[in-house]
Protein backbone atom coordinates (compact mmCIF):
# COMPACT_ATOMS: atom_id res chain seq x y z
CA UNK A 1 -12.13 18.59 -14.91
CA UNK A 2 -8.96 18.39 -12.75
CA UNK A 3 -7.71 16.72 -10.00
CA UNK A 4 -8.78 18.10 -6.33
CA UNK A 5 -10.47 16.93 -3.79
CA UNK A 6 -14.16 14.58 -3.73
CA UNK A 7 -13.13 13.54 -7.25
CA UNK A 8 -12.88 10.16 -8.35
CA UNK A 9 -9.14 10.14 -10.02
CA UNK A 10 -8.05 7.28 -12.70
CA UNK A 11 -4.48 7.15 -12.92
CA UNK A 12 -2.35 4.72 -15.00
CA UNK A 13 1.51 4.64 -14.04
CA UNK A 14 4.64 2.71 -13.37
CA UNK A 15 6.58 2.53 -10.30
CA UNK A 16 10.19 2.31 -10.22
CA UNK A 17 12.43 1.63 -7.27
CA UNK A 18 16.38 1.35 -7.43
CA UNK A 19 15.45 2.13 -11.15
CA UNK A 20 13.65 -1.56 -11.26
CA UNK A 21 9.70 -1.40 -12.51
CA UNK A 22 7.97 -2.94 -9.62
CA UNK A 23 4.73 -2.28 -10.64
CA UNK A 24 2.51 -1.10 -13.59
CA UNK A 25 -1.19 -0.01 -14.30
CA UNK A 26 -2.27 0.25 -17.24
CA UNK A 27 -4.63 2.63 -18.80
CA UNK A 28 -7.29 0.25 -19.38
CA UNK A 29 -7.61 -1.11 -16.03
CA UNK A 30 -6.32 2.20 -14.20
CA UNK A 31 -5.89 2.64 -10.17
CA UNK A 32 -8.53 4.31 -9.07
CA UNK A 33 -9.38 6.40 -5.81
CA UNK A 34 -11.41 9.21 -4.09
CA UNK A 35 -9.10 12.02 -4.03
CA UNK A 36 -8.58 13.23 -0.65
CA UNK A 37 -9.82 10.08 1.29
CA UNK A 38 -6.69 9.20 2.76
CA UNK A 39 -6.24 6.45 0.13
CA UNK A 40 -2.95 7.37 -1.48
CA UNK A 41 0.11 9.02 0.54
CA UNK A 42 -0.23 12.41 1.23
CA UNK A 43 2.56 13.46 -1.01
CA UNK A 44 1.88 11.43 -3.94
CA UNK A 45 -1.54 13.45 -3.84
CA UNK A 46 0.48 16.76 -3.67
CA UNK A 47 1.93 15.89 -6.77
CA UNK A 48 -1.35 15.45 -9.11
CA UNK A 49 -3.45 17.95 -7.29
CA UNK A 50 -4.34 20.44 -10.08
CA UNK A 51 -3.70 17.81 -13.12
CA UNK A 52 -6.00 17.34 -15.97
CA UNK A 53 -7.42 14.36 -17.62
CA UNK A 54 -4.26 13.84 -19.88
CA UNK A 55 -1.73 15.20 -17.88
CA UNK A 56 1.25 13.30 -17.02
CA UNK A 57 3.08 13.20 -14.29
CA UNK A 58 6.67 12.15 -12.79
CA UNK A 59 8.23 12.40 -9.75
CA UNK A 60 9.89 10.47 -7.30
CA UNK A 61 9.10 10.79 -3.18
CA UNK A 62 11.96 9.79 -0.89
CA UNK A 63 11.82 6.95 1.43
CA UNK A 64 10.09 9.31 4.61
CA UNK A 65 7.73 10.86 2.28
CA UNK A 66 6.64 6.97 1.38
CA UNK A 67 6.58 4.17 3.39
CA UNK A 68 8.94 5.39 6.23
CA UNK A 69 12.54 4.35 6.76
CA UNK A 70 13.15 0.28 8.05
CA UNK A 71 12.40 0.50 11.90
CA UNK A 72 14.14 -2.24 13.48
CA UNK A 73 11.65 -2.17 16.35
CA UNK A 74 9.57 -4.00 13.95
CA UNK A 75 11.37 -6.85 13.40
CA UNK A 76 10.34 -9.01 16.07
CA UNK A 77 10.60 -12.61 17.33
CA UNK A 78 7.60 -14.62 17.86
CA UNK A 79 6.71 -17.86 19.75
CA UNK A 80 6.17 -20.51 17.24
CA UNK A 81 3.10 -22.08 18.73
CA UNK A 82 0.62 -19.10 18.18
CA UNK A 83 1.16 -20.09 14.58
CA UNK A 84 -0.64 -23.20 16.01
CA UNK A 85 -4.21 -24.18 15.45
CA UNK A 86 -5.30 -27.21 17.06
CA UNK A 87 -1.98 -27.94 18.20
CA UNK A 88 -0.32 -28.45 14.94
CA UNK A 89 1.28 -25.38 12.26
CA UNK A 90 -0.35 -25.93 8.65
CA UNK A 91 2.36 -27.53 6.59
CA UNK A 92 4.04 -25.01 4.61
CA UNK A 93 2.90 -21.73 6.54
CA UNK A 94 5.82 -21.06 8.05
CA UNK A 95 8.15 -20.69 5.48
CA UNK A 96 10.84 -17.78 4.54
CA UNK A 97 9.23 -14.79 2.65
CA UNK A 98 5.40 -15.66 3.04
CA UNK A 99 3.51 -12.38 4.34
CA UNK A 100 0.92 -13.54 6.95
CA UNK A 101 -1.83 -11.51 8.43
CA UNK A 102 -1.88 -10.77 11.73
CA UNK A 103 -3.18 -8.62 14.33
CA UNK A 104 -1.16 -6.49 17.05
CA UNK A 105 -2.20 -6.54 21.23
CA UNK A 106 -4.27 -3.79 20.26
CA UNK A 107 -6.26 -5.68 17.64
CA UNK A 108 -5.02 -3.48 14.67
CA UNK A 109 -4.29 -6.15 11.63
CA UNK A 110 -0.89 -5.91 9.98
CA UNK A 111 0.99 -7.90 7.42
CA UNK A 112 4.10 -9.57 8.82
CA UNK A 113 7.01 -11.05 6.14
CA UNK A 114 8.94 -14.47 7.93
CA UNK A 115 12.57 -13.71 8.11
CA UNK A 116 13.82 -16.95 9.41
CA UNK A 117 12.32 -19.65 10.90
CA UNK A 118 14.16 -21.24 14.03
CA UNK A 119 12.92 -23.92 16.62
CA UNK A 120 11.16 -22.21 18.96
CA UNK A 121 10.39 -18.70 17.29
CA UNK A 122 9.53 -17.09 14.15
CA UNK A 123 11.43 -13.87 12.87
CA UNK A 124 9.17 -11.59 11.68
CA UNK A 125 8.92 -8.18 9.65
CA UNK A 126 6.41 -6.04 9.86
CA UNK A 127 8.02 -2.76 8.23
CA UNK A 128 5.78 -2.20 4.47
CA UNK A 129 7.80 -3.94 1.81
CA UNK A 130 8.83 -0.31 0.24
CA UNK A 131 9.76 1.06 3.64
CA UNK A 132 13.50 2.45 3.12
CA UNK A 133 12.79 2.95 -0.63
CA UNK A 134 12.69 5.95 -2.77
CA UNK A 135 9.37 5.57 -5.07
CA UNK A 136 9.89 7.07 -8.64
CA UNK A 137 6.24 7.49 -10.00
CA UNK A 138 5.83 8.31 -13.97
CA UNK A 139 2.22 8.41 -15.19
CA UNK A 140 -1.04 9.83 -16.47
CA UNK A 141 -4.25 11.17 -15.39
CA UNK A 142 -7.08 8.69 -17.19
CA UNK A 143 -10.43 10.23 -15.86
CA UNK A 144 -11.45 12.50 -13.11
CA UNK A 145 -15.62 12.70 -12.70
CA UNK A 146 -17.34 14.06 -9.20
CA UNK A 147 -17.69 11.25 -6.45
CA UNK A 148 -21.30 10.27 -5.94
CA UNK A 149 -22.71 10.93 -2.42
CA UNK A 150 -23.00 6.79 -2.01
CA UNK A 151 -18.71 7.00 -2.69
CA UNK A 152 -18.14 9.81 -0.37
CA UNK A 153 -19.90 7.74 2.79
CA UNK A 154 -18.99 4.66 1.81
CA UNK A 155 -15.81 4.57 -0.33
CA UNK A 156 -14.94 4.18 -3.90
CA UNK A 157 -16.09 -0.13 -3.61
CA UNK A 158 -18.44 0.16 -1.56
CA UNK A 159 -16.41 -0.50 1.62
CA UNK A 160 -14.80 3.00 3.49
CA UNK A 161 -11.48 3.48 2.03
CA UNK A 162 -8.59 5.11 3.99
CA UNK A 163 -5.70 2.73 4.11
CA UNK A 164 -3.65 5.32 5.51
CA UNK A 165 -0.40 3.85 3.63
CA UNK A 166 -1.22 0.00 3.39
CA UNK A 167 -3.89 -0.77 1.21
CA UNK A 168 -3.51 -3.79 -1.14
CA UNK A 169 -4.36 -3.40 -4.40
CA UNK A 170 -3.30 -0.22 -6.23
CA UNK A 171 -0.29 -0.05 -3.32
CA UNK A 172 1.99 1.51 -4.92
CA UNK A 173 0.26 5.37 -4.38
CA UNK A 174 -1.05 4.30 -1.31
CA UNK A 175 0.47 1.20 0.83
């Protein structure tokens, strides 16, 4: 069975950036996804489409075929007191290099990574962590069986899937 799409794909790899291993999955707990659900980045998909169970794979997708160049539009200054919450900031929240959620005027949620911490504001970024990087991918193809109907409406976990680029765990292909 190969890899296309409606088919749930295990895949173990390692992720290399600046020629640093950032992350690694390993074959016996392997990332797994509906292929074609949006979950991973379009191009990483465009290199495994067609791959068998036991096919490897390496290649490497340049920083706008990933996460985007760094935007500088998106590092922003916030008012310290909406990190308030009954008029006092938790001790230790605000603190260089912790990721906090938060949500945008729109209401769309976002991670945000403190920058620097001054009296009245908080530096934030909200570019991804990889954004600017060049992702080198080297891997395998674990499994591929057809997605149930119950995965196809409601994702691979139970919850719809589609992270569009920022998904948490198993980020590397996706987030």
């Amino acid at each position: 069975m190969k890899v296309e799409t409606n088919k749930v794909i295990s895949l173990s790899y390692e992720l290399k950036v600046d020629g640093e291993v950032i992350e690694t999955v390993n074959a016996d707990k392997p990332m797994q996804f509906i292929f074609g659900s949006g979950y991973l980045l379009p191009k990483f998909e465009a290199n495994i489409v067609d791959k068998n169970v036991g096919d490897d794979f390496e290649f490497t997708l340049v920083a706008i075929d990933a996460y985007g160049e760094n935007n500088a539009d998106a590092i922003v200054e916030l008012p310290k007191h909406i990190f308030e919450v009954e008029g006092k900031i938790e001790e230790n929240l605000l603190t260089v290099g912790n990721v906090l959620p938060m949500s945008d005027a729109q209401g769309n949620r976002l991670n945000g990574t403190i920058e620097e911490v001054r009296d009245d504001v908080v530096v934030m970024d909200f570019n991804h962590p990889l954004a600017g990087a060049d992702l080198h991918f080297k891997g395998k193809v674990e499994a591929v069986r057809d997605a149930t109907q119950s995965e196809l409406m409601n994702g691979l976990f139970g919850e719809r899937a589609g992270c569009g680029g920022d998904c948490g765990g198993g980020c590397s292909g996706c987030h």
